[in-house]
C-alpha atoms as a PDB file:
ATOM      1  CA  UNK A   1       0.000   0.000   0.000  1.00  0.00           C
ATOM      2  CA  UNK A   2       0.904   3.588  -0.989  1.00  0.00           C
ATOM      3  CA  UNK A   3       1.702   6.052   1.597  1.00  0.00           C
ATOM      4  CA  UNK A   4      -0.234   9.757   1.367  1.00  0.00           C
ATOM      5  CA  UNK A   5       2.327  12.305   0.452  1.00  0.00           C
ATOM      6  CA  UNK A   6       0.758  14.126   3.914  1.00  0.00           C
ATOM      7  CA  UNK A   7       1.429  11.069   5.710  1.00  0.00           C
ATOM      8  CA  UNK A   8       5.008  11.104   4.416  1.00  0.00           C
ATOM      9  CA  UNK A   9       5.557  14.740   5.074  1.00  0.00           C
ATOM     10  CA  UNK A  10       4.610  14.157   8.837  1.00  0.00           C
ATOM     11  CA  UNK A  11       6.515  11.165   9.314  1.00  0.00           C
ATOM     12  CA  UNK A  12       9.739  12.618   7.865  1.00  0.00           C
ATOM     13  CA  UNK A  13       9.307  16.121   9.193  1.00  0.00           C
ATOM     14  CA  UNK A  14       8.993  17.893   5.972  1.00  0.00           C
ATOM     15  CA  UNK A  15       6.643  20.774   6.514  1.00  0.00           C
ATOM     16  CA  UNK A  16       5.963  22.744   3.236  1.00  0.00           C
ATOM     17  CA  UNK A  17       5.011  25.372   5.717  1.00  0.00           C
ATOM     18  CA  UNK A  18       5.602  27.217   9.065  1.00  0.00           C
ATOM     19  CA  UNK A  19       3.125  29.876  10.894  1.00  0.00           C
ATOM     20  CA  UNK A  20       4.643  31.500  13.626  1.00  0.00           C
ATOM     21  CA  UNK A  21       1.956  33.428  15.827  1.00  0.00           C
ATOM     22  CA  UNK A  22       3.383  35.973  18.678  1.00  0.00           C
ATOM     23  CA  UNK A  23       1.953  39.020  20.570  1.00  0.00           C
ATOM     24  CA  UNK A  24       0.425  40.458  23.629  1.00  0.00           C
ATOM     25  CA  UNK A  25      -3.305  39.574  21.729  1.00  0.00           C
ATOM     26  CA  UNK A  26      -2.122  35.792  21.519  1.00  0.00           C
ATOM     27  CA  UNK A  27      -0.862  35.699  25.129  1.00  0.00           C
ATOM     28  CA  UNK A  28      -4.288  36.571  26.315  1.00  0.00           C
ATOM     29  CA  UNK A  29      -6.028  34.962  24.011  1.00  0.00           C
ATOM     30  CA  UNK A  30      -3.879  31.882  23.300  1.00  0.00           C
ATOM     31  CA  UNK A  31      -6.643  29.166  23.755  1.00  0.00           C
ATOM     32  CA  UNK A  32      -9.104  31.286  20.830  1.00  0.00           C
ATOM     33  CA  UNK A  33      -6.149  31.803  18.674  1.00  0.00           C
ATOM     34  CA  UNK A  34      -5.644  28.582  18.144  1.00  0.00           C
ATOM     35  CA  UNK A  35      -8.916  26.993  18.509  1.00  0.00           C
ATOM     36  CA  UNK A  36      -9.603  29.450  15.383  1.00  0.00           C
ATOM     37  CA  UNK A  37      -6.422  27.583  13.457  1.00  0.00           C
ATOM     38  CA  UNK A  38      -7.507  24.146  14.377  1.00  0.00           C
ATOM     39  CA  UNK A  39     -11.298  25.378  13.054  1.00  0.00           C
ATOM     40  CA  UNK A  40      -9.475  26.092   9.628  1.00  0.00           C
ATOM     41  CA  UNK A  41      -7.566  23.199   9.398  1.00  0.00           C
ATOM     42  CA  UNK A  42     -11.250  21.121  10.013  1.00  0.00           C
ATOM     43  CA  UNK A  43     -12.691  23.310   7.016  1.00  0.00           C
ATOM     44  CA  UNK A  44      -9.750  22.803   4.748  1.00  0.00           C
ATOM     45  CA  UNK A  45      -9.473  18.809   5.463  1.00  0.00           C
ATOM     46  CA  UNK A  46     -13.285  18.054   4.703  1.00  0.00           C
ATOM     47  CA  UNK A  47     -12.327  18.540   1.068  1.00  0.00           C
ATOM     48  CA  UNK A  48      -8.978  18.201   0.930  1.00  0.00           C
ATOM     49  CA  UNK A  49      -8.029  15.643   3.352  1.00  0.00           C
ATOM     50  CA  UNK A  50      -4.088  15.688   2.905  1.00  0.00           C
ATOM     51  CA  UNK A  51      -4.251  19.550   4.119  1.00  0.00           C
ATOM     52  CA  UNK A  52      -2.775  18.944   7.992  1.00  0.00           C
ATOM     53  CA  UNK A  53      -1.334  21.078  10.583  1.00  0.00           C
ATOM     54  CA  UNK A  54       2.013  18.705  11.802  1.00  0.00           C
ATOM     55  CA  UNK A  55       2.966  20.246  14.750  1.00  0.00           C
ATOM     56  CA  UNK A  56       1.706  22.822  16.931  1.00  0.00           C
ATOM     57  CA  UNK A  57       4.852  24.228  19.088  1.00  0.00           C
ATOM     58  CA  UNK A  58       5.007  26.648  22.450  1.00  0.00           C
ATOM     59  CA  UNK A  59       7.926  28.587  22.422  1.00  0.00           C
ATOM     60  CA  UNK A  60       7.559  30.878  25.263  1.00  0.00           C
ATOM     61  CA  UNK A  61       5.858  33.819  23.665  1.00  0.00           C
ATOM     62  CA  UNK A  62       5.539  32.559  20.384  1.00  0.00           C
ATOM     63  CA  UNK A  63       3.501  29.550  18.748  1.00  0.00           C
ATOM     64  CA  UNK A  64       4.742  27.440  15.882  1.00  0.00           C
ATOM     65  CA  UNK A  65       2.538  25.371  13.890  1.00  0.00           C
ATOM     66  CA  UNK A  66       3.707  23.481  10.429  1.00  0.00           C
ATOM     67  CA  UNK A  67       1.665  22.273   7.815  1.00  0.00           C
ATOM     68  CA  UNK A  68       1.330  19.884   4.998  1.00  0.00           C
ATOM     69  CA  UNK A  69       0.230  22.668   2.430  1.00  0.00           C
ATOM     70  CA  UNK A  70       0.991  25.957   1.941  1.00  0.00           C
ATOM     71  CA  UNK A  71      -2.847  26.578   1.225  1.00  0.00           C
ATOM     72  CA  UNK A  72      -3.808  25.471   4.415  1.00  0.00           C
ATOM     73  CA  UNK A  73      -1.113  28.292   6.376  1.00  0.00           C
ATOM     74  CA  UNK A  74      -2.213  31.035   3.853  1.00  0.00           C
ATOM     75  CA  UNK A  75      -5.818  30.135   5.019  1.00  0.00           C
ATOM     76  CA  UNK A  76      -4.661  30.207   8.423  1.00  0.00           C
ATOM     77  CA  UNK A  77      -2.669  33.805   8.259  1.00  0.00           C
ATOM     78  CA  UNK A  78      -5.995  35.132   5.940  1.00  0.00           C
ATOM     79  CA  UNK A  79      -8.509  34.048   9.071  1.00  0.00           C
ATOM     80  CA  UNK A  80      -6.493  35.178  11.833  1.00  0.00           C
ATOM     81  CA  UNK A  81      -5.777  38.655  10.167  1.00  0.00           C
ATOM     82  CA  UNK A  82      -9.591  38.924   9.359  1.00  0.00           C
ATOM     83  CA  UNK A  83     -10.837  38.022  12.687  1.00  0.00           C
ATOM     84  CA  UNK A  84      -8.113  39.646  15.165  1.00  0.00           C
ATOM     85  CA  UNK A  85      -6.147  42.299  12.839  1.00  0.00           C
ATOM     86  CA  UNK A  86      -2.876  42.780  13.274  1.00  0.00           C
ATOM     87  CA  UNK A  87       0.662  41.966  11.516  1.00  0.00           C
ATOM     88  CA  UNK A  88       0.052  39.038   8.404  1.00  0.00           C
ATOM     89  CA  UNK A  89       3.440  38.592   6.734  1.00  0.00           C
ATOM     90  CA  UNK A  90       4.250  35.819   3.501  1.00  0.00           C
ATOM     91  CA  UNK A  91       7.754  34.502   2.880  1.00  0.00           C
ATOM     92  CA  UNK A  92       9.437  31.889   1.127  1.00  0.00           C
ATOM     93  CA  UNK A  93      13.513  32.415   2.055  1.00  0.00           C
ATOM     94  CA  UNK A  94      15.685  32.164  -0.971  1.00  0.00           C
ATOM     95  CA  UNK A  95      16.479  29.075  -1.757  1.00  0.00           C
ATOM     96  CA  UNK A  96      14.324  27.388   0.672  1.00  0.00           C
ATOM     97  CA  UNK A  97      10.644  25.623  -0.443  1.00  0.00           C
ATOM     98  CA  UNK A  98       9.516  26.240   3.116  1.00  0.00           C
ATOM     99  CA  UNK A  99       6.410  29.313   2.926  1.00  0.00           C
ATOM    100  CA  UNK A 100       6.631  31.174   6.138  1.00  0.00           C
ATOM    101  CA  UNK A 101       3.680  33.026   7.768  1.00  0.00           C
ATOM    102  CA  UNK A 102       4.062  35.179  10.281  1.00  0.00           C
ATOM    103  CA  UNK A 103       0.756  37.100  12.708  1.00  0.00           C
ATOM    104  CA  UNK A 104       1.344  39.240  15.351  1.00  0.00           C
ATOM    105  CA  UNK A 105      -0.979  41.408  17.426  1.00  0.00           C
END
């Protein structure tokens, strides 16, 4: 049997994506925050089922989540920004495949 490139991403730790989320808003609000991203990643994955958040990662201050897609962290950045405001910033480093979103309010 086949493995799902998602499935293969996880268990190699290849994320094609990384949100970092940081801020007085998501310090207060930590447990909203991220029951919002976990509410997008539900909404992506009922049609597109290979869509995951990997890992979601406390660093003091700051929250790290990776993904499978890069869809499903632009979908992520795009809610948070419309819900809470604040700082949305796309990368993708030169030379690196890796799409980095960063929020901060």
């Amino acid at each position: 049997m086949k493995t799902a490139p998602a499935c293969l991403r996880i268990r190699e730790n290849e994320p094609v994506a990384s949100i970092t989320l940081s801020g007085a808003f998501l310090a207060a609000h930590r447990d909203e925050v991220l029951a919002r991203v976990r509410a997008c990643e539900r909404a992506e994955n009922r049609t597109h089922p290979l869509k995951r958040i990997m890992a979601v990662s406390p660093a003091g201050k700051i929250l790290r989540i990776t993904t499978t897609d890069a869809h499903l962290a632009r979908r992520i950045g795009d809610a948070l920004q419309r819900a809470y405001k604040g700082e949305l910033d796309y990368r993708y480093p030169k030379g690196e495949p890796l799409l980095q979103v960063r929020w901060c309010r």
